[in-house]
C-alpha atoms as a PDB file:
ATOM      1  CA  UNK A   1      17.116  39.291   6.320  1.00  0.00           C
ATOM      2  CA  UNK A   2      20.016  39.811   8.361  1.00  0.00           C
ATOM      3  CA  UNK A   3      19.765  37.695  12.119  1.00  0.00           C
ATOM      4  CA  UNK A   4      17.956  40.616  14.597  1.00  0.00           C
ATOM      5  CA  UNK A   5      20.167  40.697  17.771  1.00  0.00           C
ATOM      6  CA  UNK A   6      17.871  40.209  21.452  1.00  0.00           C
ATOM      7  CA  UNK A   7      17.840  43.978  23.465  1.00  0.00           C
ATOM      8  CA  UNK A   8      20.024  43.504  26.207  1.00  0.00           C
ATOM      9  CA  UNK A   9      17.466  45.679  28.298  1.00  0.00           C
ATOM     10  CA  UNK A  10      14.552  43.229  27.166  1.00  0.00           C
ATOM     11  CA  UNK A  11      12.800  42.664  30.438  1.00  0.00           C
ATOM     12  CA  UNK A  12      12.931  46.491  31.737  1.00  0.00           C
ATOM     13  CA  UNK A  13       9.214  47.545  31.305  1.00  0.00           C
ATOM     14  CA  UNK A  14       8.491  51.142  30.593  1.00  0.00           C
ATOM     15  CA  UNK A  15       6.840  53.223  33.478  1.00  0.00           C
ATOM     16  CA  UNK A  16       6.469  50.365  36.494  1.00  0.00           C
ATOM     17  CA  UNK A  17       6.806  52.710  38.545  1.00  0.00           C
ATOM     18  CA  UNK A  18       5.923  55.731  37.151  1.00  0.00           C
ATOM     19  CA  UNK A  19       2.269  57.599  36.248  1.00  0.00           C
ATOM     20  CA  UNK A  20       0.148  55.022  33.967  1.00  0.00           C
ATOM     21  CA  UNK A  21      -3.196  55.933  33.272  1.00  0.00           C
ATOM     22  CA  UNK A  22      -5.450  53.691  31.597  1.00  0.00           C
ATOM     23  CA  UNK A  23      -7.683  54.728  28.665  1.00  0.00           C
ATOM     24  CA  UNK A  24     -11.147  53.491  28.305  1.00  0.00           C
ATOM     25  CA  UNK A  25     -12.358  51.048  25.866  1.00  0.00           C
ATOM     26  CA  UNK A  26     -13.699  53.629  23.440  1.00  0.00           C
ATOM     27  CA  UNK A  27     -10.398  55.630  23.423  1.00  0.00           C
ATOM     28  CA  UNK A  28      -8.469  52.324  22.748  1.00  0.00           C
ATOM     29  CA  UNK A  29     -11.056  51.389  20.149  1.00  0.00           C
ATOM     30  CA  UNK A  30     -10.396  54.720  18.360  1.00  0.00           C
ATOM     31  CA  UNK A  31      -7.177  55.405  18.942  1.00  0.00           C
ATOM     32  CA  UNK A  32      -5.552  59.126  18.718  1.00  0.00           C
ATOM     33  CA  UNK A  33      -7.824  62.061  17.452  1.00  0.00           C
ATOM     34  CA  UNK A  34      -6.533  65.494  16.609  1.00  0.00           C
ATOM     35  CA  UNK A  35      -5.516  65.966  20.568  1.00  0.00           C
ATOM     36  CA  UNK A  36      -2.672  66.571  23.145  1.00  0.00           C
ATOM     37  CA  UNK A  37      -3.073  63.009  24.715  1.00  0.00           C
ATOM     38  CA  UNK A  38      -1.782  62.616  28.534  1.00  0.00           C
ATOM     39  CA  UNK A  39       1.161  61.383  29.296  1.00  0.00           C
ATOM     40  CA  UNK A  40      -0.320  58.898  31.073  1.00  0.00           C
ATOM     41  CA  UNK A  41      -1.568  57.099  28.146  1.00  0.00           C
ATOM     42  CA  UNK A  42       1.626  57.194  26.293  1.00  0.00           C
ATOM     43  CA  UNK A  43       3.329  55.594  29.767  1.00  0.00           C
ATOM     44  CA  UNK A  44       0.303  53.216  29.624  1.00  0.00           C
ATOM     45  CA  UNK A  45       0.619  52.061  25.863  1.00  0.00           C
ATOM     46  CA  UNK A  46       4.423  51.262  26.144  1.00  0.00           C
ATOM     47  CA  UNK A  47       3.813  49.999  29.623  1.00  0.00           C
ATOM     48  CA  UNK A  48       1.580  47.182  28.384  1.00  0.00           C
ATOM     49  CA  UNK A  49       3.903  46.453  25.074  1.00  0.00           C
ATOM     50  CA  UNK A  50       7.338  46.275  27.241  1.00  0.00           C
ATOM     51  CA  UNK A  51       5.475  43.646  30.060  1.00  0.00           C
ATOM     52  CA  UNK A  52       4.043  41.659  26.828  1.00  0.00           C
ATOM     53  CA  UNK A  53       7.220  41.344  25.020  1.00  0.00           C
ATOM     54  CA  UNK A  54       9.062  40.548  28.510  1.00  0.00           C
ATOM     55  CA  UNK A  55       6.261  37.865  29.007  1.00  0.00           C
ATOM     56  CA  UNK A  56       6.530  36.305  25.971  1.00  0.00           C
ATOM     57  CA  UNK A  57      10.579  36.399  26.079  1.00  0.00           C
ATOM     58  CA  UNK A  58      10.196  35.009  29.703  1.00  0.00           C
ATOM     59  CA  UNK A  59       7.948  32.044  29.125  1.00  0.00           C
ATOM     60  CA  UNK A  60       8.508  31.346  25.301  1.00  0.00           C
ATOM     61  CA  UNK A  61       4.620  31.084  25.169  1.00  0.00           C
ATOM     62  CA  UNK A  62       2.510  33.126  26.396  1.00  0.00           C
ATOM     63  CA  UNK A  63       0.359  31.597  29.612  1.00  0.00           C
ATOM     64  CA  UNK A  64      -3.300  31.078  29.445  1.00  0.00           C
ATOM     65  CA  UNK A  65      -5.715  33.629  30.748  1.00  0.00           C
ATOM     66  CA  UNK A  66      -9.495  33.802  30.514  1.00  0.00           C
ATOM     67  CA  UNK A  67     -10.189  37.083  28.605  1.00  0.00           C
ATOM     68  CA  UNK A  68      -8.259  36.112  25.527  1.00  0.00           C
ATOM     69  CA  UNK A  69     -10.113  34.203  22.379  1.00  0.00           C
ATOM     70  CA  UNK A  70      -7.788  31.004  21.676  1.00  0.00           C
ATOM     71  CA  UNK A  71      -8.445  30.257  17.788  1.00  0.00           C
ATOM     72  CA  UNK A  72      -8.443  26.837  16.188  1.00  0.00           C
ATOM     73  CA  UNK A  73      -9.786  25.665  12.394  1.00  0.00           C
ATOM     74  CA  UNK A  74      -8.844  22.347  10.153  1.00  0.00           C
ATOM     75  CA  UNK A  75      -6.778  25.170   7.922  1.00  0.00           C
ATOM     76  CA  UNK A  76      -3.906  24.905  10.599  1.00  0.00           C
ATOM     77  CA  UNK A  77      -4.695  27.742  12.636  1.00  0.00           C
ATOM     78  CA  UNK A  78      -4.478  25.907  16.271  1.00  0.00           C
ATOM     79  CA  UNK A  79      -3.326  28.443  19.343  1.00  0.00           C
ATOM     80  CA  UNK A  80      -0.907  27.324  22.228  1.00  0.00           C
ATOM     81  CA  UNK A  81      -0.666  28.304  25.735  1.00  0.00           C
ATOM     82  CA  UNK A  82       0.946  27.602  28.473  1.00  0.00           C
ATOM     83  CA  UNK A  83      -1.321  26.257  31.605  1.00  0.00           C
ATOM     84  CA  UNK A  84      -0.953  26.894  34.742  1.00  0.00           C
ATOM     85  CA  UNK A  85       0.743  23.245  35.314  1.00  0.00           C
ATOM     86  CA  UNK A  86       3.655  24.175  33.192  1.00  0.00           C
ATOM     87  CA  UNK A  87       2.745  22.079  30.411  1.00  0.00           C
ATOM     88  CA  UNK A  88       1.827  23.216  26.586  1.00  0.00           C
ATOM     89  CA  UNK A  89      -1.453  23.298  25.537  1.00  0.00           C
ATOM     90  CA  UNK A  90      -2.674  23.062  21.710  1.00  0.00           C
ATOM     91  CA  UNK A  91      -6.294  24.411  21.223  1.00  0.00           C
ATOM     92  CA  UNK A  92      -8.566  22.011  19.951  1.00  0.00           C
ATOM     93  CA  UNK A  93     -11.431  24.315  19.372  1.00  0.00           C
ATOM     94  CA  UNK A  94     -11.801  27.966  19.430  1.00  0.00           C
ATOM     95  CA  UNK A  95     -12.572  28.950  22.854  1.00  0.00           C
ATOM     96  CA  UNK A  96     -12.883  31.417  25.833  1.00  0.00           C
ATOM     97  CA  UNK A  97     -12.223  30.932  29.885  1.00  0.00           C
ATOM     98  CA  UNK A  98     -11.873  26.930  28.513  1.00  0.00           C
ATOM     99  CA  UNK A  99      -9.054  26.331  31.257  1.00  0.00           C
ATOM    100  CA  UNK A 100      -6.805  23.705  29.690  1.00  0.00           C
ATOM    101  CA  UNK A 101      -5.749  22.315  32.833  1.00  0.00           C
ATOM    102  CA  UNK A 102      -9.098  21.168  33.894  1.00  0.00           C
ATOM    103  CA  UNK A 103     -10.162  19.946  30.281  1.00  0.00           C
ATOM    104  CA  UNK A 104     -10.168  16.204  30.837  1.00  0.00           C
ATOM    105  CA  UNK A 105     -12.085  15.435  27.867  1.00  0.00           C
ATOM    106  CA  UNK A 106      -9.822  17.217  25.251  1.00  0.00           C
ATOM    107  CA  UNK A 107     -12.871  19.156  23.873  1.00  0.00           C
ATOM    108  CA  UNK A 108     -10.453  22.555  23.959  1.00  0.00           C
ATOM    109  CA  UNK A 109      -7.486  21.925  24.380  1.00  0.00           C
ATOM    110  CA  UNK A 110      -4.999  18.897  24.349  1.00  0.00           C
ATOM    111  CA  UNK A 111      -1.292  18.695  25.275  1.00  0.00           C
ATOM    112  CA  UNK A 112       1.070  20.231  22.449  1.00  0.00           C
ATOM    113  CA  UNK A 113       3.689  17.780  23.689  1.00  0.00           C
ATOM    114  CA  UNK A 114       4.933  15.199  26.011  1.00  0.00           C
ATOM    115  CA  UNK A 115       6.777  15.784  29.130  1.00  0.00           C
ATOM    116  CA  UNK A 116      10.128  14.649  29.562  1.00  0.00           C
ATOM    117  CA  UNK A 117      10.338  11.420  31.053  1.00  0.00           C
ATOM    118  CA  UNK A 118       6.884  10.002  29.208  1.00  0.00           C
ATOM    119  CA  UNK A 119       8.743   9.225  25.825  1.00  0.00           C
ATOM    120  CA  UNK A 120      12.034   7.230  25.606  1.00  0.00           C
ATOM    121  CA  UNK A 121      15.620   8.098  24.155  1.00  0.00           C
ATOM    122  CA  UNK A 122      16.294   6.722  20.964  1.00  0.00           C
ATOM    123  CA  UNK A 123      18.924   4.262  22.975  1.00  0.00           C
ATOM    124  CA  UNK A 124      15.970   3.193  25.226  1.00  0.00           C
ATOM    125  CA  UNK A 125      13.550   2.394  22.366  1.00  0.00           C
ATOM    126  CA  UNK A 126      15.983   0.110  20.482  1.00  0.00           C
ATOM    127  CA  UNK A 127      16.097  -1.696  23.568  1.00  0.00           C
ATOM    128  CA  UNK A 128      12.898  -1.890  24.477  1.00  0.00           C
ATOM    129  CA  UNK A 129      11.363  -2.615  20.389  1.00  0.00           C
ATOM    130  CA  UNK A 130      12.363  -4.742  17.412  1.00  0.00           C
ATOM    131  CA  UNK A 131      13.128  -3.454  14.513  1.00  0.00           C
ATOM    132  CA  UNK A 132      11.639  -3.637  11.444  1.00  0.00           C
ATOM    133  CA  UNK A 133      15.104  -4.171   9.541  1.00  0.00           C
ATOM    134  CA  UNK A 134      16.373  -7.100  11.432  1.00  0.00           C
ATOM    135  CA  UNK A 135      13.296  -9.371  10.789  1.00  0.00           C
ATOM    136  CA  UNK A 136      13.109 -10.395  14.029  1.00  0.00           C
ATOM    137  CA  UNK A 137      16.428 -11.383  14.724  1.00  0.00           C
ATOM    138  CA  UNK A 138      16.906  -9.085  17.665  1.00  0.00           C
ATOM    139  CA  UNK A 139      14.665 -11.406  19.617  1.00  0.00           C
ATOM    140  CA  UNK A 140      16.202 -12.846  22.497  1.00  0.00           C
ATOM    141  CA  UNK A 141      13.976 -15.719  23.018  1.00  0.00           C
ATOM    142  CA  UNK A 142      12.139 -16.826  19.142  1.00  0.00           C
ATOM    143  CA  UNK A 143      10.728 -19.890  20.776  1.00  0.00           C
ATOM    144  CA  UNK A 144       8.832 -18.206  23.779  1.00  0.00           C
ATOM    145  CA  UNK A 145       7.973 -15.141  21.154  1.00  0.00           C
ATOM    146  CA  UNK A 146       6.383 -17.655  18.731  1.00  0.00           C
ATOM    147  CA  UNK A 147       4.267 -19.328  21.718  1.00  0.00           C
ATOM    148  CA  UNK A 148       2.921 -16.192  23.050  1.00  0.00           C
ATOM    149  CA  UNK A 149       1.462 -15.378  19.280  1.00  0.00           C
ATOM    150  CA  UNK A 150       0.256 -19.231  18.911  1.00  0.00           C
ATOM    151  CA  UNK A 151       2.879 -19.612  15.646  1.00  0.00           C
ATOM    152  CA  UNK A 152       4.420 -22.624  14.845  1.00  0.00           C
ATOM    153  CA  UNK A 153       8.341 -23.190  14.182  1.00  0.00           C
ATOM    154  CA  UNK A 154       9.696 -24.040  10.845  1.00  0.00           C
ATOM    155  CA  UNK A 155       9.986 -27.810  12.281  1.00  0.00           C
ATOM    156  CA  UNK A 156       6.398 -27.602  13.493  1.00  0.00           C
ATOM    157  CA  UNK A 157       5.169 -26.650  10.539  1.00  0.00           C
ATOM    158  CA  UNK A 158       7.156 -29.059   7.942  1.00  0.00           C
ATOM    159  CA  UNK A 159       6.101 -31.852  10.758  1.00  0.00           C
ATOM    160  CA  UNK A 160       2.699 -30.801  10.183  1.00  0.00           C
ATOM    161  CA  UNK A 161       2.654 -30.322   6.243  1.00  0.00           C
ATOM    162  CA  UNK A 162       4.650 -33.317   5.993  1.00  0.00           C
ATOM    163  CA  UNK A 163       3.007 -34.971   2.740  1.00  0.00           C
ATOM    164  CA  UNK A 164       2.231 -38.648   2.966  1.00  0.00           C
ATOM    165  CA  UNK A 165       3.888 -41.829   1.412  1.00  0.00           C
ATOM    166  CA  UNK A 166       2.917 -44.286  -0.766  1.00  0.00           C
ATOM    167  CA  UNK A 167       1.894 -46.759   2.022  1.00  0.00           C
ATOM    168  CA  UNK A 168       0.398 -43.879   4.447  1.00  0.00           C
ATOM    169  CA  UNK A 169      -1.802 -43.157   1.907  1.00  0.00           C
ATOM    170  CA  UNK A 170      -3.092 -46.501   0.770  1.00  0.00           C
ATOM    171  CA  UNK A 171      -3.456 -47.178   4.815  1.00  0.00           C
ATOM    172  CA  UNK A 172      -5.704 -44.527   5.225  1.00  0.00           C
ATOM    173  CA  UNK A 173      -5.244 -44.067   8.930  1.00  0.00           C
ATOM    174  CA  UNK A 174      -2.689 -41.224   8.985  1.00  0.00           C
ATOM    175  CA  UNK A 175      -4.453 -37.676  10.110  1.00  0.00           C
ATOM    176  CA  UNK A 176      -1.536 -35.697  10.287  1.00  0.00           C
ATOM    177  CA  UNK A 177      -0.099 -36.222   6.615  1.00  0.00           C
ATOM    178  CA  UNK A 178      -1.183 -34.384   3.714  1.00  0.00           C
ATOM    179  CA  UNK A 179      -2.513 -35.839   0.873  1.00  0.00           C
ATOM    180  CA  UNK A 180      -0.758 -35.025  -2.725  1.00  0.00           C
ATOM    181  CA  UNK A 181      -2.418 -35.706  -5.912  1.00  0.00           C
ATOM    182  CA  UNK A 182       0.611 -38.560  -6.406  1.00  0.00           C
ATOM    183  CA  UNK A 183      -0.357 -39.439  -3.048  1.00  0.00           C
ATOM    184  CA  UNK A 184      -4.215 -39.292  -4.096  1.00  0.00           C
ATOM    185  CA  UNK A 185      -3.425 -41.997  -7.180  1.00  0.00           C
ATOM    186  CA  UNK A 186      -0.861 -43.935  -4.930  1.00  0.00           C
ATOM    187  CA  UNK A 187      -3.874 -44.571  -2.053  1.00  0.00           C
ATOM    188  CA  UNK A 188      -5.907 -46.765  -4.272  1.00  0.00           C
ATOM    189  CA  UNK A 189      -3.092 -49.098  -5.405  1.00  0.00           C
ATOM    190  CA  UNK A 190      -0.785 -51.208  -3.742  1.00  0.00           C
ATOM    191  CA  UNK A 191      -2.653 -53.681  -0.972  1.00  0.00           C
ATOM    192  CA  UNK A 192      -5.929 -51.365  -2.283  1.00  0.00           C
ATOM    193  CA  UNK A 193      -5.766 -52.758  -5.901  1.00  0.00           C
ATOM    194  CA  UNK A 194      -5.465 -55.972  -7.361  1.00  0.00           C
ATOM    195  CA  UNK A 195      -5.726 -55.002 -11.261  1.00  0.00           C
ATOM    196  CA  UNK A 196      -6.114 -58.501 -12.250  1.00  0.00           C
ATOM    197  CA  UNK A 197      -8.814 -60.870 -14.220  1.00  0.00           C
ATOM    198  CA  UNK A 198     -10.555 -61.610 -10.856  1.00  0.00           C
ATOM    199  CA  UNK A 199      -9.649 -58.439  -9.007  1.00  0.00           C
ATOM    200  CA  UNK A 200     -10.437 -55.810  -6.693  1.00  0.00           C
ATOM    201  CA  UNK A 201     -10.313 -51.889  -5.669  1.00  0.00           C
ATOM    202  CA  UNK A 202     -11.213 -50.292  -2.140  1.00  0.00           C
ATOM    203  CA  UNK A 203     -12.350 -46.740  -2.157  1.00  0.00           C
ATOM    204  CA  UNK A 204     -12.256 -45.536   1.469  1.00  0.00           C
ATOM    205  CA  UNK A 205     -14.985 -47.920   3.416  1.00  0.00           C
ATOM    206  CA  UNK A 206     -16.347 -49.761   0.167  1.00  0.00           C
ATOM    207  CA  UNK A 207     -14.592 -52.353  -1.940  1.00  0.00           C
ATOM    208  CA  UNK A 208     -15.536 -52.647  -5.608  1.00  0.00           C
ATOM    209  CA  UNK A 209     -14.569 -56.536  -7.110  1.00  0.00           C
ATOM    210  CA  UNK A 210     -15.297 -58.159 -10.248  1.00  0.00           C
ATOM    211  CA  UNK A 211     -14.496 -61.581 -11.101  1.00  0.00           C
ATOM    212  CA  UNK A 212     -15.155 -64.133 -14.125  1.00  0.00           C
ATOM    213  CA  UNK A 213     -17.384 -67.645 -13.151  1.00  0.00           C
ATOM    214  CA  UNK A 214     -17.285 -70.427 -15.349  1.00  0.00           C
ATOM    215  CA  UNK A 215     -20.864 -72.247 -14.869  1.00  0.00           C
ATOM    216  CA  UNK A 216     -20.713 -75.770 -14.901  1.00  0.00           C
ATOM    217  CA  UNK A 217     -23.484 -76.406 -16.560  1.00  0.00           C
ATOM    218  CA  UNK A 218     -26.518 -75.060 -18.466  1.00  0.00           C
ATOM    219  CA  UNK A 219     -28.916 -76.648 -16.203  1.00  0.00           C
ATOM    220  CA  UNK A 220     -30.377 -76.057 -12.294  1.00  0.00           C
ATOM    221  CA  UNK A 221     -26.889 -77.058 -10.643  1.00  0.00           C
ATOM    222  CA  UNK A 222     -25.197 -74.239  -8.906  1.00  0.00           C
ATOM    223  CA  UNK A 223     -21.896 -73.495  -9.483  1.00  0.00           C
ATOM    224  CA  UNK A 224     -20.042 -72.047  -5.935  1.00  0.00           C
ATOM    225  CA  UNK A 225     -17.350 -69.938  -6.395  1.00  0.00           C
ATOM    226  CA  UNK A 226     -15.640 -67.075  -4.165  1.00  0.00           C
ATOM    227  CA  UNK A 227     -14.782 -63.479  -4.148  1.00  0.00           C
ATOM    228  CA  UNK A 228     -11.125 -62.414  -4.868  1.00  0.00           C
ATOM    229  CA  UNK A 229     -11.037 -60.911  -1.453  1.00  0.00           C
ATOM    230  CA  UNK A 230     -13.855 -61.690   1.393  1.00  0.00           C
ATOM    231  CA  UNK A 231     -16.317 -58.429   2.016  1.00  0.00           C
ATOM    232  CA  UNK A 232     -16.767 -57.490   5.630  1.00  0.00           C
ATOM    233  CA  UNK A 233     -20.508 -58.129   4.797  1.00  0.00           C
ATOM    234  CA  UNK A 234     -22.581 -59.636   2.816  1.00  0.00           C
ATOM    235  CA  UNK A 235     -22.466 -57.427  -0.249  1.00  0.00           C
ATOM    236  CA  UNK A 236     -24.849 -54.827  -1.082  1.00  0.00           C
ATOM    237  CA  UNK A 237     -25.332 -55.282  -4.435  1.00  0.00           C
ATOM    238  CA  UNK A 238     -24.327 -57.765  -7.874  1.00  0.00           C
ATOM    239  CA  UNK A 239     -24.567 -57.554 -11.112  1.00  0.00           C
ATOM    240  CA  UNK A 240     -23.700 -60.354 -14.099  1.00  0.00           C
ATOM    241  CA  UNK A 241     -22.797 -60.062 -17.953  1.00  0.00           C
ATOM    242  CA  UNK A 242     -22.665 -63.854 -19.935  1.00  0.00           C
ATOM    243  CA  UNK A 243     -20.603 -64.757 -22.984  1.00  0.00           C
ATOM    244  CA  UNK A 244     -22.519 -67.261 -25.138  1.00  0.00           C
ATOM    245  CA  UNK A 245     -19.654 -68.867 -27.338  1.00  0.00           C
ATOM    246  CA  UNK A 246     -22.068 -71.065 -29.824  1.00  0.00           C
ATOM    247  CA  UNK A 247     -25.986 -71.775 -30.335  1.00  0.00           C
ATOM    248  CA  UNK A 248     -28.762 -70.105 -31.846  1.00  0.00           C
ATOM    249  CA  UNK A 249     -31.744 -68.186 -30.364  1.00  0.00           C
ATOM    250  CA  UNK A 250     -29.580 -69.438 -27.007  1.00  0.00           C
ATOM    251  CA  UNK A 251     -31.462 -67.887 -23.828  1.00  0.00           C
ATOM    252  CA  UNK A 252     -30.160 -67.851 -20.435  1.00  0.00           C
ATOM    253  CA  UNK A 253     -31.339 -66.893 -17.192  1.00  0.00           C
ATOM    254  CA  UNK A 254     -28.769 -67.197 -14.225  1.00  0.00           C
ATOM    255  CA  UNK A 255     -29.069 -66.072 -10.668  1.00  0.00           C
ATOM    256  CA  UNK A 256     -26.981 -65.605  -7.140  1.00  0.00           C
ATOM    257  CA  UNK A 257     -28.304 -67.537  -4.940  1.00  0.00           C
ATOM    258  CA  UNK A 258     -26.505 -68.129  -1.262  1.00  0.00           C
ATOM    259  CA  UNK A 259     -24.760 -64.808  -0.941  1.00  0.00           C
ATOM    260  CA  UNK A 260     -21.950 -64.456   1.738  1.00  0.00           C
ATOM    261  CA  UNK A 261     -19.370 -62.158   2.794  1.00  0.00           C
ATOM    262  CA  UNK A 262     -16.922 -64.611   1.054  1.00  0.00           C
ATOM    263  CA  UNK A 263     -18.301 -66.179  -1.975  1.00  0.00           C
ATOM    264  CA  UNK A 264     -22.125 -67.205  -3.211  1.00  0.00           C
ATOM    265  CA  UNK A 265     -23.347 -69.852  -5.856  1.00  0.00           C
ATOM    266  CA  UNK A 266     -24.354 -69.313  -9.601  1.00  0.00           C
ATOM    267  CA  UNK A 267     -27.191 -71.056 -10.608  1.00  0.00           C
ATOM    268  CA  UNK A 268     -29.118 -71.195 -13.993  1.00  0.00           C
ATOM    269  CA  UNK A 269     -32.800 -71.245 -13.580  1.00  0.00           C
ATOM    270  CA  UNK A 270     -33.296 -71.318 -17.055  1.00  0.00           C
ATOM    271  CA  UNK A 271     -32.301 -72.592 -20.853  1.00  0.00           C
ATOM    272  CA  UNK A 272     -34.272 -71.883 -24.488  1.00  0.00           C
ATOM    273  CA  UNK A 273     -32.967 -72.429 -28.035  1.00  0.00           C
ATOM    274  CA  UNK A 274     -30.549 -74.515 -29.753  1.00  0.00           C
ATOM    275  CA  UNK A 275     -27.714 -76.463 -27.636  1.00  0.00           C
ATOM    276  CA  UNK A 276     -24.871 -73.388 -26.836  1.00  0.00           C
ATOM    277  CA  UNK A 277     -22.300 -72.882 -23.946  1.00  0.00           C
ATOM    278  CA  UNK A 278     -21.615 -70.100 -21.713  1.00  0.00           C
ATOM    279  CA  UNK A 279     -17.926 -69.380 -21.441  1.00  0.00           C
ATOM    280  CA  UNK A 280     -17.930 -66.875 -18.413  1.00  0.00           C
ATOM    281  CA  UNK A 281     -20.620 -65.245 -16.027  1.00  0.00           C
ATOM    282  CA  UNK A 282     -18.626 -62.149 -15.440  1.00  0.00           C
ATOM    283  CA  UNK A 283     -20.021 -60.791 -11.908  1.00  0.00           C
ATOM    284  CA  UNK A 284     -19.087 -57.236 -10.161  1.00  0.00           C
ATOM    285  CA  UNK A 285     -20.208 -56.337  -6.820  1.00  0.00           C
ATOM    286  CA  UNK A 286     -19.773 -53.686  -4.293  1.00  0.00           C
ATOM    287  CA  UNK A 287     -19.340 -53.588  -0.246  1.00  0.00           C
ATOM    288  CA  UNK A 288     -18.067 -52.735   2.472  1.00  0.00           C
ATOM    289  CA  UNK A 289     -14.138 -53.572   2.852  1.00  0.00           C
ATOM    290  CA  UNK A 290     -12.298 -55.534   5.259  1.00  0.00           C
END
């Protein structure tokens, strides 16, 4: 379709001065009959289409009135108007004498568009916003930007996730070092550990130690010996294995007597069978560490 040129006589409306007669209702409603209509109607009909199409060409859309049914459904059907304030109003439900210029609540009509002045230039918004492309290296100051969201820096958080040593570990008094499962095997050695004979091994608060007593004797006379590493307390609990190196039906019945937080003595409280010989009174007990 070719491009239709505007009338250059556009806004002269037909009969504004002349003899316009107004049919009623009915008439309109039916329209011509078999009749010699008045001139007065034909000045009126070309009257009204000449000062709509000047209206329209005038204002770009038409301005509200309260007579005219404004439409609106989901389907995309939404009328616009122009209020009375100059702005552009988008219906928001289908509606009569609904004034969009005193609708506060948007329940018929809301604004079709902003006015100049409440949105920025494209120049204005790059100053004013990030972008999403330069990954926040258009801020100006990181350090206050991180603060105001409660982030950390990349040095805050590698001081924080910093994973511990050897000797942090086995120290056990480091909150602010994180615990690897190298670190996790590393805690319980070192000054933790002593993987000997007559040894030892702390877990957190409690020490575990085990140690080998030769008695020296099969009879009542105690036999003192110490622990490879004093308790803080007196332990909690001991418990004894015997090796019997030679005799028959050989019965022994041995005891800790005199417990301390550093050693305690062995005694033997009782003998039964042929002559034999103990060769070690292996003893573990448990505590709380030093």
């Amino acid at each position: 379709m070719a491009n239709i040129s505007k009338p250059v006589d556009i806004n002269k409306i037909w009969a504004t001065s002349g003899d316009v007669l107004s049919p009623s209702d009915s008439k309109i409603s039916t329209g011509w009959q078999v009749e010699i209509p008045p001139r007065q109607y034909f000045n009126y009909i070309d009257n009204k289409q000449d000062q709509g199409i000047a209206h329209i060409n005038q204002h770009g859309i038409a301005v509200w009135d309260n007579v005219t049914e404004y439409q609106y459904n989901t389907t995309g059907v939404k009328s616009l108007c122009m209020g009375g304030d100059g702005n552009i109003y988008r219906a928001t439900s289908t509606s009569i004498n609904q004034n969009p210029t005193t609708d506060t609540t948007d329940t018929y009509w809301q604004l079709a568009f902003s006015s100049i002045g409440d949105s920025y230039t494209k120049t204005e918004a790059d100053g004013r916003y990030a972008k999403i492309t330069s990954n926040g290296s258009d801020f100006t100051n990181p350090a206050t930007f991180r603060t105001n969201l409660s982030l950390y820096s990349q040095a805050e958080v590698d001081a924080k996730t910093t994973v511990a040593t050897s000797l942090q570990a086995q120290a056990q008094t480091d909150n602010s070092k994180l615990i690897s499962a190298l670190a996790l095997a590393n805690a319980f050695k070192g000054a933790n550990q002593s993987a000997t004979a007559n040894g030892f091994l702390k877990i957190g608060g409690l020490i575990v130690q085990w140690l080998a007593v030769t008695p020296t004797s099969t009879t009542a006379t105690k036999t003192a010996f110490t622990w490879p590493t004093p308790f803080a307390s007196t332990p909690f609990a001991v418990s004894m294995t015997t090796d019997i190196t030679s005799g028959v039906d050989v019965q022994f019945n041995y005891s800790i007597t005199t417990r301390t937080a550093t050693g305690a003595d062995l005694s033997c409280n009782h003998f039964s069978g042929s002559a034999g010989s103990i060769s070690a009174v292996t003893l573990i007990a448990v505590g709380v560490a030093v």
